[in-house]
N, C-alpha and C. Protein backbone atom coordinates (compact mmCIF):
# COMPACT_ATOMS: atom_id res chain seq x y z
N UNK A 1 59.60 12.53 -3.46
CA UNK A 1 58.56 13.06 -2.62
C UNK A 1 57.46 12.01 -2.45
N UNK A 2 57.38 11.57 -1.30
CA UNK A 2 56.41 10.84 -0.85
C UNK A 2 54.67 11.13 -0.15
N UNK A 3 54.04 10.83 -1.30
CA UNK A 3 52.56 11.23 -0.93
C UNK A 3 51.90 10.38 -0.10
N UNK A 4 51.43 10.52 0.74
CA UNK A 4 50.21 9.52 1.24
C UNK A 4 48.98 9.80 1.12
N UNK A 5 48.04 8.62 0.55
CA UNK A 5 46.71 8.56 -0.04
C UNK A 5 46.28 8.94 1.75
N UNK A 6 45.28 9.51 1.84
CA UNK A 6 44.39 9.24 3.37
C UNK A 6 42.96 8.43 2.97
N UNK A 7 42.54 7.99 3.35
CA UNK A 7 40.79 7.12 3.13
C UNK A 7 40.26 8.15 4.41
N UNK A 8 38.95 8.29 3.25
CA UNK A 8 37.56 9.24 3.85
C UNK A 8 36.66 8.51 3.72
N UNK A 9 36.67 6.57 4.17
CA UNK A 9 35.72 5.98 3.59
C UNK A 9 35.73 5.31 4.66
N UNK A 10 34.78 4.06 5.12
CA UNK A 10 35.06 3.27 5.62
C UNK A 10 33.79 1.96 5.32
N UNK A 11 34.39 1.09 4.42
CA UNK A 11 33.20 -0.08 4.31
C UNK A 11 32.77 -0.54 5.36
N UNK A 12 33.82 -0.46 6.26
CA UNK A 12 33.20 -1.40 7.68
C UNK A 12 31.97 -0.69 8.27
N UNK A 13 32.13 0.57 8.40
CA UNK A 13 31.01 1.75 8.49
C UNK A 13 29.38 1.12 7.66
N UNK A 14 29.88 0.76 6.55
CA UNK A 14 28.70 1.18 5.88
C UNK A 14 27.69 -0.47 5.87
N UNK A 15 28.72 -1.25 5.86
CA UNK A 15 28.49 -2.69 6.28
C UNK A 15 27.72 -2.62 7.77
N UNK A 16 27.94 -1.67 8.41
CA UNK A 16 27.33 -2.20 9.61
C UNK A 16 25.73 -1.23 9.64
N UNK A 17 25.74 -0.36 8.72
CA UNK A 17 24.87 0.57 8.72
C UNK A 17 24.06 0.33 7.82
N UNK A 18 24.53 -0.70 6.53
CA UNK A 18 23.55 -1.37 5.56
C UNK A 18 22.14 -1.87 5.71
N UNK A 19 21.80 -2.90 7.03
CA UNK A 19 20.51 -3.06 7.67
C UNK A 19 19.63 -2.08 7.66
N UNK A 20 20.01 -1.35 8.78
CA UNK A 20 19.45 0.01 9.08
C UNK A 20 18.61 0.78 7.61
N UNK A 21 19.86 1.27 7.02
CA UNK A 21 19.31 1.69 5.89
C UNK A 21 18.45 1.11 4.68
N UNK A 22 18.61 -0.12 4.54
CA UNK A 22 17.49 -0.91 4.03
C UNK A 22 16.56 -1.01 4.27
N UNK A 23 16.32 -1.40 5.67
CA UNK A 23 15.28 -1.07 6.64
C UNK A 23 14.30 -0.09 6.45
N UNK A 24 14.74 1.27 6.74
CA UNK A 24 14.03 2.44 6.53
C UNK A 24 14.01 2.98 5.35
N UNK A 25 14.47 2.31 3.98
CA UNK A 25 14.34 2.33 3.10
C UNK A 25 12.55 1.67 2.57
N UNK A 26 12.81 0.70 2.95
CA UNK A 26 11.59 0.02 2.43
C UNK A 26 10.22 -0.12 3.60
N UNK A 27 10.47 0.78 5.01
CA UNK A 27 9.49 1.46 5.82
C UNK A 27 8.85 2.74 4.95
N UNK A 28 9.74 3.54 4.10
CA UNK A 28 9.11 4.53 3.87
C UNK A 28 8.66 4.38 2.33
N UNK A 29 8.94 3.27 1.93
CA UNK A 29 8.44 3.00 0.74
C UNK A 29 7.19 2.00 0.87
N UNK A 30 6.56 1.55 1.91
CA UNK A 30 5.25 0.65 2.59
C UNK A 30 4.15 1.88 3.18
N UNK A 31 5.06 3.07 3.46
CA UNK A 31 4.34 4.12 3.98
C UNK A 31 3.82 4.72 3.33
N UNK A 32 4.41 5.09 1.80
CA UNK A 32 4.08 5.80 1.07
C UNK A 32 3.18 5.34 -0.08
N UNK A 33 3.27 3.65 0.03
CA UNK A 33 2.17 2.67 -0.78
C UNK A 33 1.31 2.72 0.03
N UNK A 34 1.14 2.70 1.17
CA UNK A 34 -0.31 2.59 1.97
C UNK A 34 -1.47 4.08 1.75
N UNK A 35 -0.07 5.17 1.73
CA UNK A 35 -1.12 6.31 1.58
C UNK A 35 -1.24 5.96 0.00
N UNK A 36 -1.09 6.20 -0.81
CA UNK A 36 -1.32 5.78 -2.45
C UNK A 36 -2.50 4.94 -2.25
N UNK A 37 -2.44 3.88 -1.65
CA UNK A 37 -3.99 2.92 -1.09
C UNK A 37 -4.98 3.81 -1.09
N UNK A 38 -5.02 4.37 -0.03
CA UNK A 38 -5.52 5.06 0.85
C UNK A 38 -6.07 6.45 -0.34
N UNK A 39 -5.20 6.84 -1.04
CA UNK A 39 -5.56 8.08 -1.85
C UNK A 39 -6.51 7.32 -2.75
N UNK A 40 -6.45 6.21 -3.66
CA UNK A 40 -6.83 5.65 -4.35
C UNK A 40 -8.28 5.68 -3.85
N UNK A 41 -8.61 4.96 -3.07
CA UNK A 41 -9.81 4.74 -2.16
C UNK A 41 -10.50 6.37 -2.52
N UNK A 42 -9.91 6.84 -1.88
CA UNK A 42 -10.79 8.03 -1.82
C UNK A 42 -10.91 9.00 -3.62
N UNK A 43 -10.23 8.77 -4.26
CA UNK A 43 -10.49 9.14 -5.58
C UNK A 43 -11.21 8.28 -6.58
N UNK A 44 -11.42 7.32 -5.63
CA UNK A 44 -12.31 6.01 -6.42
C UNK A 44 -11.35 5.48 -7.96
N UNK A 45 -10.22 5.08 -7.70
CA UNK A 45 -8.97 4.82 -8.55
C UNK A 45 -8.31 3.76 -8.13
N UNK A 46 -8.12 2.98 -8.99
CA UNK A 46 -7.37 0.85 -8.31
C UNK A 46 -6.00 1.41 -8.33
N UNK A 47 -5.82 0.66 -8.19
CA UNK A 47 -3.89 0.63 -8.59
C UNK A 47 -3.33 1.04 -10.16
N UNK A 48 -4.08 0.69 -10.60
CA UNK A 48 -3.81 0.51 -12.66
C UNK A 48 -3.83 2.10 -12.67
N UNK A 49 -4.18 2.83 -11.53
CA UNK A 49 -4.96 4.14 -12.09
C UNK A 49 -5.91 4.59 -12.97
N UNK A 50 -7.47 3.69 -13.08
CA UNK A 50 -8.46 2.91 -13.53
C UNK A 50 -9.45 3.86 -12.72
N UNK A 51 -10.52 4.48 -13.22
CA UNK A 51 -11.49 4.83 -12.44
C UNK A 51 -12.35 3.13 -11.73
N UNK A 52 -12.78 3.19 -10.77
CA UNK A 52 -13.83 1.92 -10.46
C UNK A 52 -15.33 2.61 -10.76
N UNK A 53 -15.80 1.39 -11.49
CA UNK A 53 -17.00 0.98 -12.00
C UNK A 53 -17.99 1.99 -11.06
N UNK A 54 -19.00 2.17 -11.44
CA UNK A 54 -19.97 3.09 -10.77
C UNK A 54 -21.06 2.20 -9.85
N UNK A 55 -21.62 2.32 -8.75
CA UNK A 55 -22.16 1.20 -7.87
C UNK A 55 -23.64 1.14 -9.06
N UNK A 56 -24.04 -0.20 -9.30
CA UNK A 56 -25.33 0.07 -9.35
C UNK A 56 -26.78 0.76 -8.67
N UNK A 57 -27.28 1.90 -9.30
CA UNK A 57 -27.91 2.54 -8.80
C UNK A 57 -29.47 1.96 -8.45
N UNK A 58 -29.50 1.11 -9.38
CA UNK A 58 -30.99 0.13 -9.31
C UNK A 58 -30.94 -0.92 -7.85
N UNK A 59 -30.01 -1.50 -7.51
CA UNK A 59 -29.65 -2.14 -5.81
C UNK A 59 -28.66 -2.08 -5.08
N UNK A 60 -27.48 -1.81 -5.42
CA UNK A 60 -26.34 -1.27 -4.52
C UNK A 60 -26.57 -0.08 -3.36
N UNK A 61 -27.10 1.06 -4.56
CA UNK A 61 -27.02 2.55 -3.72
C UNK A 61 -27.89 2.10 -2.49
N UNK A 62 -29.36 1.59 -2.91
CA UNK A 62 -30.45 1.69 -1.98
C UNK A 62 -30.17 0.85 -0.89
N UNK A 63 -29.85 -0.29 -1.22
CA UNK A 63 -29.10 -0.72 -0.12
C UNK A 63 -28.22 -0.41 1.05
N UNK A 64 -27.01 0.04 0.39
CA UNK A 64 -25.71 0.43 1.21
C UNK A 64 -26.86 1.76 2.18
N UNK A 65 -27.23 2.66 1.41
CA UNK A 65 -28.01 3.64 1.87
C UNK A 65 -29.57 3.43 2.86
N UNK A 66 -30.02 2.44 3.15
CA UNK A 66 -30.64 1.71 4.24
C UNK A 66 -29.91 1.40 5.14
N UNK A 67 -28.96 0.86 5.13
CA UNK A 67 -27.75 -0.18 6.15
C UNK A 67 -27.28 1.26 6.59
N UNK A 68 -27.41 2.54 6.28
CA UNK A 68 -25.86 3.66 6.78
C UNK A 68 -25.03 2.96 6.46
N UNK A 69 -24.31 2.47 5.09
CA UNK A 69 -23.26 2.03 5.09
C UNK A 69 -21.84 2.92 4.46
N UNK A 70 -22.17 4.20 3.85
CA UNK A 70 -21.64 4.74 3.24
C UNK A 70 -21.66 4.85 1.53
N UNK A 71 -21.40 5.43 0.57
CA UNK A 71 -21.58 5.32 -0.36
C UNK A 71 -20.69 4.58 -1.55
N UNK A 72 -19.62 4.55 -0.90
CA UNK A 72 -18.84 2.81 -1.56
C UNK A 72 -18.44 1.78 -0.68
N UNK A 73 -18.45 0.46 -1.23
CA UNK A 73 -17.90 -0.26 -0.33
C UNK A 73 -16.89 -0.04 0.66
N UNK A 74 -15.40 0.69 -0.17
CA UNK A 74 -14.64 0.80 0.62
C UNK A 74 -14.75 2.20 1.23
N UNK A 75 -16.30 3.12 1.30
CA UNK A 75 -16.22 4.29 2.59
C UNK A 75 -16.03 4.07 3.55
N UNK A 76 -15.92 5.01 4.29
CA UNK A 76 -15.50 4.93 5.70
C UNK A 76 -16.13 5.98 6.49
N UNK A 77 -16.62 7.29 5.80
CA UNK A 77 -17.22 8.53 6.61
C UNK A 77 -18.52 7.60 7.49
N UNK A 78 -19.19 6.43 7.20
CA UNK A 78 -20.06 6.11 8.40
C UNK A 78 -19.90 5.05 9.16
N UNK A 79 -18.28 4.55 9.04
CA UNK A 79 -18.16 3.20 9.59
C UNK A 79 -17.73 3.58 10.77
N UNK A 80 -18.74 3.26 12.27
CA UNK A 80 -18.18 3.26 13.81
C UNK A 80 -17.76 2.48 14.27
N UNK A 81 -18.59 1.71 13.99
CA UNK A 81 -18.43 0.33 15.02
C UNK A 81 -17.53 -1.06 14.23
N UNK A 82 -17.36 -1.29 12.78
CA UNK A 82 -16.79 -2.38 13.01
C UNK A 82 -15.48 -1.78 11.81
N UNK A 83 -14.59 -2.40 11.95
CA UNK A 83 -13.20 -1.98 11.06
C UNK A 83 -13.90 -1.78 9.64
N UNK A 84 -12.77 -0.63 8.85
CA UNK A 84 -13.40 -0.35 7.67
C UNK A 84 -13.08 -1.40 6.57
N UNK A 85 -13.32 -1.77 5.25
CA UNK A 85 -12.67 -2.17 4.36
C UNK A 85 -11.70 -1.88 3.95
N UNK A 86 -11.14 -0.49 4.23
CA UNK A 86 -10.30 -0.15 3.86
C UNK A 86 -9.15 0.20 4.77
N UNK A 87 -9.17 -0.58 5.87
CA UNK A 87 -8.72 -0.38 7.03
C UNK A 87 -7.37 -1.77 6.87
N UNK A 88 -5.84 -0.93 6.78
CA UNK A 88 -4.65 -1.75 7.25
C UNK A 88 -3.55 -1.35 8.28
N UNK A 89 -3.17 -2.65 8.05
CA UNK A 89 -1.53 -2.28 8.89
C UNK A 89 -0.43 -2.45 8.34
N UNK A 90 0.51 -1.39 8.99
CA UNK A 90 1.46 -1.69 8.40
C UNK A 90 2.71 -2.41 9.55
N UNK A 91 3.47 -3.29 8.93
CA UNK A 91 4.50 -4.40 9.78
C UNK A 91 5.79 -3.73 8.90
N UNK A 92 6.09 -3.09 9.65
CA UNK A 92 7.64 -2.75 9.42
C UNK A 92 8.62 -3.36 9.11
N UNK A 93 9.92 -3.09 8.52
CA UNK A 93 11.16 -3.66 8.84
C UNK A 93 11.71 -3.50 9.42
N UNK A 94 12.50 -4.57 9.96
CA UNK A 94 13.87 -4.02 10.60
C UNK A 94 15.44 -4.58 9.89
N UNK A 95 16.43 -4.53 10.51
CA UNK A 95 17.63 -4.61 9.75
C UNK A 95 17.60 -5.99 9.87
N UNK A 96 17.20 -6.94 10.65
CA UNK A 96 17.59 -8.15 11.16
C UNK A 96 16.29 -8.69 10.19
N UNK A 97 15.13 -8.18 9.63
CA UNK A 97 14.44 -9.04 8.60
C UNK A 97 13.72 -7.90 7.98
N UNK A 98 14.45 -7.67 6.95
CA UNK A 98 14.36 -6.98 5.77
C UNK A 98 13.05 -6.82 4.60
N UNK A 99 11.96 -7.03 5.65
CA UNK A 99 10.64 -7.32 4.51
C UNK A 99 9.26 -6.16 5.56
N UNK A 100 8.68 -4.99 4.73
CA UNK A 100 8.09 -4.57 5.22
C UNK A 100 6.33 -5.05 4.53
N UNK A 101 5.47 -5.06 4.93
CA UNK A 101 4.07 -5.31 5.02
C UNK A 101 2.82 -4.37 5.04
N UNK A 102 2.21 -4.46 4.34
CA UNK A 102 0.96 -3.87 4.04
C UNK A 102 -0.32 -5.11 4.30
N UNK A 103 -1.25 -5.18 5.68
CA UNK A 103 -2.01 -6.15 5.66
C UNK A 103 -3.16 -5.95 5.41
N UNK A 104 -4.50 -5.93 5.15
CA UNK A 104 -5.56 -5.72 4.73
C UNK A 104 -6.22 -6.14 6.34
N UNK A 105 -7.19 -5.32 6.98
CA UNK A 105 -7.36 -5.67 8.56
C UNK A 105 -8.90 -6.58 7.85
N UNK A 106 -9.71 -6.20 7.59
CA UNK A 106 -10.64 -6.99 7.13
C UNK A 106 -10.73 -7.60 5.80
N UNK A 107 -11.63 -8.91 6.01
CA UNK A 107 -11.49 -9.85 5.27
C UNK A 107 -12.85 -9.39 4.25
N UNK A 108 -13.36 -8.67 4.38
CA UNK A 108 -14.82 -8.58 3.09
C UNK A 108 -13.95 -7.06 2.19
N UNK A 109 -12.90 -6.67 2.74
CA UNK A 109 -11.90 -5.94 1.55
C UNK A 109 -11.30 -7.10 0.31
N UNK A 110 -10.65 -7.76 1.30
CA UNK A 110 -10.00 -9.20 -0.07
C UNK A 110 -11.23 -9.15 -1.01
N UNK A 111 -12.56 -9.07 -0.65
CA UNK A 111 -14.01 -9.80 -1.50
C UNK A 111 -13.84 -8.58 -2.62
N UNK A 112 -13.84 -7.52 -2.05
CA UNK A 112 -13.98 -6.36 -3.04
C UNK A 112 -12.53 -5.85 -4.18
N UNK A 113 -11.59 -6.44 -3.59
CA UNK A 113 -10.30 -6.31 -4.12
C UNK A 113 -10.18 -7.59 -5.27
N UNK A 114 -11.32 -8.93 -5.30
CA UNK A 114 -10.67 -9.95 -5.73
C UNK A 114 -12.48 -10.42 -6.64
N UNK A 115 -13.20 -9.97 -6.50
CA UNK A 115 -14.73 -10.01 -6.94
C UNK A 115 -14.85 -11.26 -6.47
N UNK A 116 -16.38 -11.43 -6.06
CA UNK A 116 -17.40 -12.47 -5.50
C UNK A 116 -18.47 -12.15 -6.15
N UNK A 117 -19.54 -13.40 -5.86
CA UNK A 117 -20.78 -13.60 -6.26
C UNK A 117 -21.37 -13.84 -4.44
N UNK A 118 -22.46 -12.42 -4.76
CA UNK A 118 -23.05 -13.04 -3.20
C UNK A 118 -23.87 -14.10 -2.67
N UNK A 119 -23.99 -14.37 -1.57
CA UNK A 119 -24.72 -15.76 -1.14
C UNK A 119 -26.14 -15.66 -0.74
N UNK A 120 -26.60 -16.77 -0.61
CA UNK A 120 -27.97 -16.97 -0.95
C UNK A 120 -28.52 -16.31 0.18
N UNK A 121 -28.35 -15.52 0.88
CA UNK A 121 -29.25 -15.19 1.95
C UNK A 121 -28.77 -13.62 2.03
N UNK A 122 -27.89 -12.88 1.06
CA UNK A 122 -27.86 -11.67 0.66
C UNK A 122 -29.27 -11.27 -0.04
N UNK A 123 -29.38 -9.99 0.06
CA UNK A 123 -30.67 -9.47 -0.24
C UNK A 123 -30.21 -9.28 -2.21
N UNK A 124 -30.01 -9.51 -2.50
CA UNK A 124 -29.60 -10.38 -4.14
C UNK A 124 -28.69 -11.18 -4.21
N UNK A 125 -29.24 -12.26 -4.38
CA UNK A 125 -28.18 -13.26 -3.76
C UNK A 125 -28.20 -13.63 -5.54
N UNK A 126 -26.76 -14.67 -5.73
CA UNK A 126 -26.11 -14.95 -6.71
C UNK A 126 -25.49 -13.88 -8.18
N UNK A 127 -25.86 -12.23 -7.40
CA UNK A 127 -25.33 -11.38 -8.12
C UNK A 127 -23.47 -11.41 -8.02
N UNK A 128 -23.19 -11.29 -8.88
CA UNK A 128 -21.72 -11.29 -9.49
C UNK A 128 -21.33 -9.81 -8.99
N UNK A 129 -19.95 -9.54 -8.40
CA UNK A 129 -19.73 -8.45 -7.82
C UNK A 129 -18.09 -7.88 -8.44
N UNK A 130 -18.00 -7.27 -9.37
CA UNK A 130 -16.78 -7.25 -9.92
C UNK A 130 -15.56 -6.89 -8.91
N UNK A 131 -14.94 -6.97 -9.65
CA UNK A 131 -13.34 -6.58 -8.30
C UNK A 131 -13.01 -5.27 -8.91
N UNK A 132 -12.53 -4.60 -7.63
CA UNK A 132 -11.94 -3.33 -7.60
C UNK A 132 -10.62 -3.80 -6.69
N UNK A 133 -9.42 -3.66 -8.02
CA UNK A 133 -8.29 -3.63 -7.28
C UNK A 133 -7.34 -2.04 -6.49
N UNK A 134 -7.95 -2.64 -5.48
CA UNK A 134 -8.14 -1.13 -4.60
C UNK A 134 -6.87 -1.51 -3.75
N UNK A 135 -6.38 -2.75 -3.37
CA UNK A 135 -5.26 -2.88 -2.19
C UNK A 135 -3.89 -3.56 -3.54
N UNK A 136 -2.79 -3.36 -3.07
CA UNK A 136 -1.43 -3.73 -4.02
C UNK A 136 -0.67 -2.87 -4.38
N UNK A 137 -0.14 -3.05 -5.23
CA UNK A 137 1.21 -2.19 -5.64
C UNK A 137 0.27 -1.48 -7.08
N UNK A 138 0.85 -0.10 -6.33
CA UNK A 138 0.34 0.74 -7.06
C UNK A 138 1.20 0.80 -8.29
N UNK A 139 0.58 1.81 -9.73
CA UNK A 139 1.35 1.52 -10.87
C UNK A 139 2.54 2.08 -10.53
N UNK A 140 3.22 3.64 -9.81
CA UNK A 140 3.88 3.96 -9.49
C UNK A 140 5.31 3.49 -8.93
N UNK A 141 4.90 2.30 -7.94
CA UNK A 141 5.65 1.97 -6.87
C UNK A 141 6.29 0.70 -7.85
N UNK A 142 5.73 0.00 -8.79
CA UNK A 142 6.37 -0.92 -9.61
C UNK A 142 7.61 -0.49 -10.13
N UNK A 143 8.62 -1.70 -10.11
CA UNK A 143 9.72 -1.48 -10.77
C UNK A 143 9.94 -0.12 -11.98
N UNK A 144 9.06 -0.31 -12.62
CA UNK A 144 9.23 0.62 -13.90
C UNK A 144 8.52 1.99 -13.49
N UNK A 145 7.61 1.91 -12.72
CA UNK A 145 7.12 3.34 -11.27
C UNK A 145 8.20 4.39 -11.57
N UNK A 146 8.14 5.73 -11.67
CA UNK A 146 8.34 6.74 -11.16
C UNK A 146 8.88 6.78 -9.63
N UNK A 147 7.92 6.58 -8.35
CA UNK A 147 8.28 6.72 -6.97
C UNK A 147 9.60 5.94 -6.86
N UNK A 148 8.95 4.14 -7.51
CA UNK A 148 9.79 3.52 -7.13
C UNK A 148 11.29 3.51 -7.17
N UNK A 149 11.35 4.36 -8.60
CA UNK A 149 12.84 4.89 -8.89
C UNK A 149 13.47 5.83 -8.17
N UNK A 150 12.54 6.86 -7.56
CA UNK A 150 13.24 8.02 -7.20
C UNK A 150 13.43 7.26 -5.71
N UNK A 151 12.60 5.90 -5.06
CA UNK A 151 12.77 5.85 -3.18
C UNK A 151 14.30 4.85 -3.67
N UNK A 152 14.84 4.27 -4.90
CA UNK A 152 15.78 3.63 -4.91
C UNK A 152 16.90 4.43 -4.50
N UNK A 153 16.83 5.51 -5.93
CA UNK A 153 17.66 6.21 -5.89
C UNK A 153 18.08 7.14 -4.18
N UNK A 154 17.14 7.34 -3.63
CA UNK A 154 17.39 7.84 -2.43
C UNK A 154 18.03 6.74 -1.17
N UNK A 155 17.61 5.67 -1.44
CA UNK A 155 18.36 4.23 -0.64
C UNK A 155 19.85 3.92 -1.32
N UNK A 156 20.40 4.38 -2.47
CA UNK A 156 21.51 4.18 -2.91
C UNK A 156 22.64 5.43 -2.30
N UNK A 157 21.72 6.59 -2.77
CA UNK A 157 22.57 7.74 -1.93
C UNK A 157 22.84 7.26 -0.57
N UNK A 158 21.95 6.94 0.52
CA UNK A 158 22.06 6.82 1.90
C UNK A 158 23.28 5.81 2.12
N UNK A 159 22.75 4.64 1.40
CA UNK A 159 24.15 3.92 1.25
C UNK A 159 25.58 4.46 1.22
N UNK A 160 25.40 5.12 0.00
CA UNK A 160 26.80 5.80 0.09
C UNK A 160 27.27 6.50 0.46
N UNK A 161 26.42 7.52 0.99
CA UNK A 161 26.72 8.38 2.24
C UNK A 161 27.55 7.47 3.31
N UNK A 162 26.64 6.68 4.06
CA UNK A 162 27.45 5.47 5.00
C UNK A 162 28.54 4.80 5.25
N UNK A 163 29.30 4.48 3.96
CA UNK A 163 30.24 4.88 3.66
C UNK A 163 31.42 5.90 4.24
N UNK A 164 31.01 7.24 4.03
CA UNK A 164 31.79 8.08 4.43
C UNK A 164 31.55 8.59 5.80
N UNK A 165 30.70 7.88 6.46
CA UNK A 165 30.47 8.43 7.98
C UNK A 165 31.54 8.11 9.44
C-alpha cells in the first residue's frame, strides 16, 4: 500500500513574504517605542523607568512660566508656534530596507536628552542642565524587554504562518 505524503507548506511562499513581514514587524515595534516615548514624557519617566529630576523651583519654574513655556521642558500643552521637544517622526520600513526610525524633529530635545551647560547670554548662563533620557529604547523594548519578546514572538508566528499560505 502506497501512501503519499501531500505538503501544506510552501517555502517559496514564505521566502517571498519574509520582507513584508519583517517589515511590519519592526513598523509596529517603532510604533509602539514612540508611544512608550511619548507615555514617558508625559509621566515624567526616561527610558530606565527613572522618575526625572524635579525642575528647579528657585529659576527654571519662573522662567519657563514667564516665556508660556509650559511646565517641563519636554511640555507641549502651550507649544503653538514652534515644534515641540518632544516632537518625532517616524521612517518606516519596508521589505526592500529593513530598518525602521524614530527621529527626534527638534534639536534643543537632543540638549535635554543628552545634558548641557547654558550659554552666556541665557538668563543663567553657565548653569549645568542634567539630562533626561527621555528619547531611546525604552527598558521594555530591549532585548531582555518584556514587549520586545512578546513583538518577536509574534514576527516568528507570522513567519510561520507564511509558510503555510
Amino acid at each position: 500500500m502506497d501512501a503519499k505524503a501531500k505538503r501544506n507548506y510552501s517555502f517559496k511562499k514564505a521566502v517571498n513574504l519574509l520582507g513584508k513581514i519583517v517589515a511590519n514587524s519592526l513598523n509596529t515595534m517603532a510604533e509602539y517605542q514612540n508611544e512608550a516615548i511619548q507615555r514617558g514624557i508625559d509621566t515624567a519617566t526616561d527610558i530606565n523607568d527613572k522618575k526625572f529630576k524635579r525642575l528647579s523651583s528657585d529659576s527654571t519654574m519662573p522662567i519657563r512660566n514667564r516665556r508660556k513655556q509650559g511646565f517641563t521642558p519636554l511640555d507641549t500643552a502651550r507649544a503653538t508656534t514652534v515644534k515641540s521637544l518632544r516632537s518625532t517622526r517616524l521612517i518606516k520600513a519596508k521589505a526592500s530596507e529593513l530598518v525602521s526610525k524614530i527621529r527626534m524633529i527638534n534639536e534643543h530635545g537632543v540638549y535635554h536628552n543628552e545634558g548641557f551647560v547654558t550659554g552666556s547670554n541665557s538668563m543663567i548662563p553657565g548653569k549645568r542642565v542634567d539630562k533626561r533620557e527621555w528619547f531611546g529604547i525604552t527598558k521594555d523594548m530591549r532585548p531582555s524587554g518584556a514587549k520586545y519578546k512578546n513583538y518577536v514572538k509574534m514576527a516568528l508566528r507570522e513567519i510561520a504562518r507564511s509558510a503555510l499560505k
